[in-house]
N, C-alpha and C. Protein backbone atom coordinates (compact mmCIF):
# COMPACT_ATOMS: atom_id res chain seq x y z
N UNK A 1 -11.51 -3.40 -13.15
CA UNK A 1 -11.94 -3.34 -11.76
C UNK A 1 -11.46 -4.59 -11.05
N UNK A 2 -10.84 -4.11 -9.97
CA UNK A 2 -10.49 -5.61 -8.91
C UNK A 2 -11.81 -6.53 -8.62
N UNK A 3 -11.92 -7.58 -8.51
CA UNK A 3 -13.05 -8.63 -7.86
C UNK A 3 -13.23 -7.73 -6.50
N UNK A 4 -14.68 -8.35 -6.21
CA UNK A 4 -15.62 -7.25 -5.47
C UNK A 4 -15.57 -7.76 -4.05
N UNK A 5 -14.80 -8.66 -3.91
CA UNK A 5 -14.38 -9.14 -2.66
C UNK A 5 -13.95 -7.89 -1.75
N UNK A 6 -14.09 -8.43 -0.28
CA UNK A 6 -13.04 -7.36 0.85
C UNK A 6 -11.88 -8.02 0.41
N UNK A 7 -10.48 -6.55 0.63
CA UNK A 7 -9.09 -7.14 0.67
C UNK A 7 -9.10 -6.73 1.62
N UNK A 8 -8.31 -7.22 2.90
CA UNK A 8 -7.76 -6.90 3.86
C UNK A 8 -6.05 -6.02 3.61
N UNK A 9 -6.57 -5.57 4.24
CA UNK A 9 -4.89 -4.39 4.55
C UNK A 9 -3.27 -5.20 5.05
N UNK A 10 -2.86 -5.59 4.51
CA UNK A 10 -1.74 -6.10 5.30
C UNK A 10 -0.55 -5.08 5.46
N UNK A 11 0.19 -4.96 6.60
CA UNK A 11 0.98 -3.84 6.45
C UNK A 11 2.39 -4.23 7.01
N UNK A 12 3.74 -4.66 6.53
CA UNK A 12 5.06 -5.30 6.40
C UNK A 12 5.67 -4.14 5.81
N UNK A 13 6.97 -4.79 5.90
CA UNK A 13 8.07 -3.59 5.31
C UNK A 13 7.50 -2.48 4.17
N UNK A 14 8.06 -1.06 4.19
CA UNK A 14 7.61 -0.84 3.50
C UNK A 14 7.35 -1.25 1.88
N UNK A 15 6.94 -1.17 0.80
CA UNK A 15 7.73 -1.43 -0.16
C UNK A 15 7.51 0.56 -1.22
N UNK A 16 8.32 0.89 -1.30
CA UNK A 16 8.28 2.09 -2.21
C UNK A 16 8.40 2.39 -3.73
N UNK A 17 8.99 1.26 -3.86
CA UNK A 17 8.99 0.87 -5.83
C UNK A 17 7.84 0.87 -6.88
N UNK A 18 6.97 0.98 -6.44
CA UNK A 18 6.11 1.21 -7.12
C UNK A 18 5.58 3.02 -7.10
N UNK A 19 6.24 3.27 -6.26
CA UNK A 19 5.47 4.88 -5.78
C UNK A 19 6.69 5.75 -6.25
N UNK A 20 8.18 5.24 -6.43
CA UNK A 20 9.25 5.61 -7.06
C UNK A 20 9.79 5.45 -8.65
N UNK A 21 8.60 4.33 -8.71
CA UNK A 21 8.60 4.79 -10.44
C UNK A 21 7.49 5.78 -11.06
N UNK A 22 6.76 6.01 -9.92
CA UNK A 22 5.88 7.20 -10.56
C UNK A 22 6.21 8.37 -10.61
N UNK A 23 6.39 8.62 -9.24
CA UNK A 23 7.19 10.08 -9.19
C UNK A 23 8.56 10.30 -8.66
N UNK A 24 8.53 11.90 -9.29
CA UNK A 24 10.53 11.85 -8.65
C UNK A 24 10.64 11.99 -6.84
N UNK A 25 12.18 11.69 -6.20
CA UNK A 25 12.33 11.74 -5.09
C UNK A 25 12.06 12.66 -4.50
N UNK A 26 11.68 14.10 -5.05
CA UNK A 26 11.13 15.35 -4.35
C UNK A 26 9.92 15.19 -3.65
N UNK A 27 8.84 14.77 -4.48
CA UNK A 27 7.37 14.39 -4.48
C UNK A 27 7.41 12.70 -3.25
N UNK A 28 7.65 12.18 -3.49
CA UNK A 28 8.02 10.71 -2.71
C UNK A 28 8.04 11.11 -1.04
N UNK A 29 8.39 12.05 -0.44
CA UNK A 29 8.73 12.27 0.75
C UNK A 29 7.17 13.00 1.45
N UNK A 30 6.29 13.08 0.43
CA UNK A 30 4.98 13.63 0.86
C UNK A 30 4.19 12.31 1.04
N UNK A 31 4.92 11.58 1.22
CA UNK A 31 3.58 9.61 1.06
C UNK A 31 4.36 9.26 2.33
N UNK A 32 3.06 8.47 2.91
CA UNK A 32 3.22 8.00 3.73
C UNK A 32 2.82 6.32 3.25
N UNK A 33 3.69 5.46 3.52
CA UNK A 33 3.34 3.93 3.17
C UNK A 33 1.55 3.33 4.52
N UNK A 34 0.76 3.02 3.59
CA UNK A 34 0.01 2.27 4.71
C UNK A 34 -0.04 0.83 4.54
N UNK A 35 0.14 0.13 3.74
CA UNK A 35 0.53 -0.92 3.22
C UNK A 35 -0.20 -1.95 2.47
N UNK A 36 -0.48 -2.83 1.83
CA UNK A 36 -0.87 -3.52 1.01
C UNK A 36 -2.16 -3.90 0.69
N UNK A 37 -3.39 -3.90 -0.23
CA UNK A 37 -4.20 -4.65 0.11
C UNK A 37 -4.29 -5.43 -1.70
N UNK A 38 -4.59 -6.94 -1.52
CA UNK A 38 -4.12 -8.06 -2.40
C UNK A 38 -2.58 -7.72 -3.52
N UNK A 39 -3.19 -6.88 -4.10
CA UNK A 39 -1.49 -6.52 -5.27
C UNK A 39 -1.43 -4.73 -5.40
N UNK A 40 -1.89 -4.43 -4.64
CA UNK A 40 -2.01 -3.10 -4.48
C UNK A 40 -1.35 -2.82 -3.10
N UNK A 41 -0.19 -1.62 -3.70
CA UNK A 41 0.45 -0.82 -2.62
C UNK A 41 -0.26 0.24 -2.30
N UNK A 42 -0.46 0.85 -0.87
CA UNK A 42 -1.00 1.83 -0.70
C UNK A 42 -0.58 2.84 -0.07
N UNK A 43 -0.33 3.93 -0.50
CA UNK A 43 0.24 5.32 -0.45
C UNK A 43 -0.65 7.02 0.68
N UNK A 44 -0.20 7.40 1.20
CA UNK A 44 -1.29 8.01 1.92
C UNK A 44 -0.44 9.71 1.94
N UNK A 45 -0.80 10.48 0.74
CA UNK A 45 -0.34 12.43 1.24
C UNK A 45 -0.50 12.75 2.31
N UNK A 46 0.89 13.19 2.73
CA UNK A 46 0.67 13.82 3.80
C UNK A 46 0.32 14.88 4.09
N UNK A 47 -0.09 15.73 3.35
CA UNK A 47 -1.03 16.63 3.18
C UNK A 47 -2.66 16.70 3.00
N UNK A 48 -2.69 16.26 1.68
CA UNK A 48 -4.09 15.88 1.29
C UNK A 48 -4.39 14.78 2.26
N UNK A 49 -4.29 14.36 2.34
CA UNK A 49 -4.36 13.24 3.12
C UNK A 49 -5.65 12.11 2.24
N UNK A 50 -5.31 12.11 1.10
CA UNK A 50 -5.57 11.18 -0.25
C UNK A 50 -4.61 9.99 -0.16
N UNK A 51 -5.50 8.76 -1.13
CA UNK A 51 -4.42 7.90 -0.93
C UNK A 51 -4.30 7.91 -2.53
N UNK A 52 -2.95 7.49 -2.77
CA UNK A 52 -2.68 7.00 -3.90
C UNK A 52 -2.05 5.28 -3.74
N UNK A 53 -3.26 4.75 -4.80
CA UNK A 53 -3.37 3.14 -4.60
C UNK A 53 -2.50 2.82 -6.01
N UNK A 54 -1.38 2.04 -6.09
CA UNK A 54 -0.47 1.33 -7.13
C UNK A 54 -0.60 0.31 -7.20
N UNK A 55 -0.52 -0.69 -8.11
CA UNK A 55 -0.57 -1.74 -8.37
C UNK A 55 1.21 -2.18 -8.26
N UNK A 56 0.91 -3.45 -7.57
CA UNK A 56 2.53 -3.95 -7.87
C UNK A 56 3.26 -3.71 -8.95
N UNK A 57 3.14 -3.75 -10.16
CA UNK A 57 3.44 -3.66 -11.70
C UNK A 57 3.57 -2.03 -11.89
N UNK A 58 3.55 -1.41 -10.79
CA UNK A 58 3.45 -0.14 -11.05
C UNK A 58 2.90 0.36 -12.15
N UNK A 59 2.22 0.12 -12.80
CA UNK A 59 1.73 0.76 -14.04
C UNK A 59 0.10 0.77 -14.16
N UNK A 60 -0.68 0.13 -12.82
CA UNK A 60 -2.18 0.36 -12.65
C UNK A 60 -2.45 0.50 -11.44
N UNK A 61 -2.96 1.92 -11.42
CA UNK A 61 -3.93 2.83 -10.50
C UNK A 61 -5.20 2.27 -9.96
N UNK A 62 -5.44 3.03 -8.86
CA UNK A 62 -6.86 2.39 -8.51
C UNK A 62 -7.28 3.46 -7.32
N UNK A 63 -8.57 3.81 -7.45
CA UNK A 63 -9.41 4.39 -6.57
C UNK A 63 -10.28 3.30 -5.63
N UNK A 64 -10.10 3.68 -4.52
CA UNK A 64 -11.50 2.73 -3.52
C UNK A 64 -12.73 3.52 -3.66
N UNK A 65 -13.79 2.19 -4.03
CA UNK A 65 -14.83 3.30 -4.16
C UNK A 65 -15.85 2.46 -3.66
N UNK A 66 -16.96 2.21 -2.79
CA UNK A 66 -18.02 1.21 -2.00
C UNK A 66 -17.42 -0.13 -1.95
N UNK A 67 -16.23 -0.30 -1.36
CA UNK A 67 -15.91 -1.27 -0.93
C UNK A 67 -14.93 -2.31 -2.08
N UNK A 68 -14.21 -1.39 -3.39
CA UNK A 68 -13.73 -2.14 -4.62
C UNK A 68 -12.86 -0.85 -4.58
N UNK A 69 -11.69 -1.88 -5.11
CA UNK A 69 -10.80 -1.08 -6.07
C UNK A 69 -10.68 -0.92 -7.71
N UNK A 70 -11.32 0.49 -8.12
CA UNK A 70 -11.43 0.82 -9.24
C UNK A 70 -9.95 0.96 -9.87
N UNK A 71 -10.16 0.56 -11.37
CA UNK A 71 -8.97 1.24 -12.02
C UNK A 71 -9.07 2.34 -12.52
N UNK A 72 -8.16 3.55 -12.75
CA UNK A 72 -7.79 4.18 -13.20
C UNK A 72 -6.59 4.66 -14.03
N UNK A 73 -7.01 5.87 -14.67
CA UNK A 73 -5.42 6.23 -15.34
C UNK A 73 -5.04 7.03 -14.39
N UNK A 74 -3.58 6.95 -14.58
CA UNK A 74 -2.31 7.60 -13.64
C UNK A 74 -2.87 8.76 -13.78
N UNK A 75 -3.34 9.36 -14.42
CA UNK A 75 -3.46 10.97 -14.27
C UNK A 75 -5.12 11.55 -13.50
N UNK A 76 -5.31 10.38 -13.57
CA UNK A 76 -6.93 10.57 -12.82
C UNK A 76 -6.41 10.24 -11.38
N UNK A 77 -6.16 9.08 -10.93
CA UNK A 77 -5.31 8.78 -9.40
C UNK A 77 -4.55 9.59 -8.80
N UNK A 78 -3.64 10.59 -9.78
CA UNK A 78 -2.85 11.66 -9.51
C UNK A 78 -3.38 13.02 -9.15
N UNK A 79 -4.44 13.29 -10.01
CA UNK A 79 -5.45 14.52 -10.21
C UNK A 79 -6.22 14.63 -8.39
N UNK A 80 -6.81 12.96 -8.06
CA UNK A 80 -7.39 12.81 -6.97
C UNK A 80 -6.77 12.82 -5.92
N UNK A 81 -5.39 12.36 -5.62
CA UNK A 81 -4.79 12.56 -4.63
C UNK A 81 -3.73 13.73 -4.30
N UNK A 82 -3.75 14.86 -5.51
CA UNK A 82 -3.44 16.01 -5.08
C UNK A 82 -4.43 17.21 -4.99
N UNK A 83 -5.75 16.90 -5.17
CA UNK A 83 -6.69 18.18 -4.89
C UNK A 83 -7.25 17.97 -3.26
């Protein structure tokens, strides 16, 4: 679990590398970038309109949940932002 602090949102170029090592370029064009909060990229379906939260390192997930970013596994973060 991230420290229980507020992160603030910062939002700069996009960055997509983390959301392009998860999935292929088909899937990628359904995210919308909203942008950063501490080491977490943040991802927004444009459909679901779910976010999918990445960690810089691309390899840790995270759900917002009362004000924290939870970790998760990729397939739980994935599960949530496509239903």
């Amino acid at each position: 679990m991230m420290p229980t602090s507020k992160f603030s949102i910062t939002v700069g170029a996009p960055n997509w590398t983390p959301l392009e090592r998860v999935l292929p370029p088909d899937e990628c064009v359904n995210y919308m970038y909203m942008g950063r909060a501490g080491e977490i990229e943040l991802y927004k379906h444009r459909h679901t309109r779910r976010y999918l939260n990445i960690g810089l390192n691309g390899t840790s997930f995270y759900l917002y949940s009362g004000e924290n970013y939870v970790e998760v596994t990729q397939a739980e973060a994935l599960d949530h932002v496509r239903s």
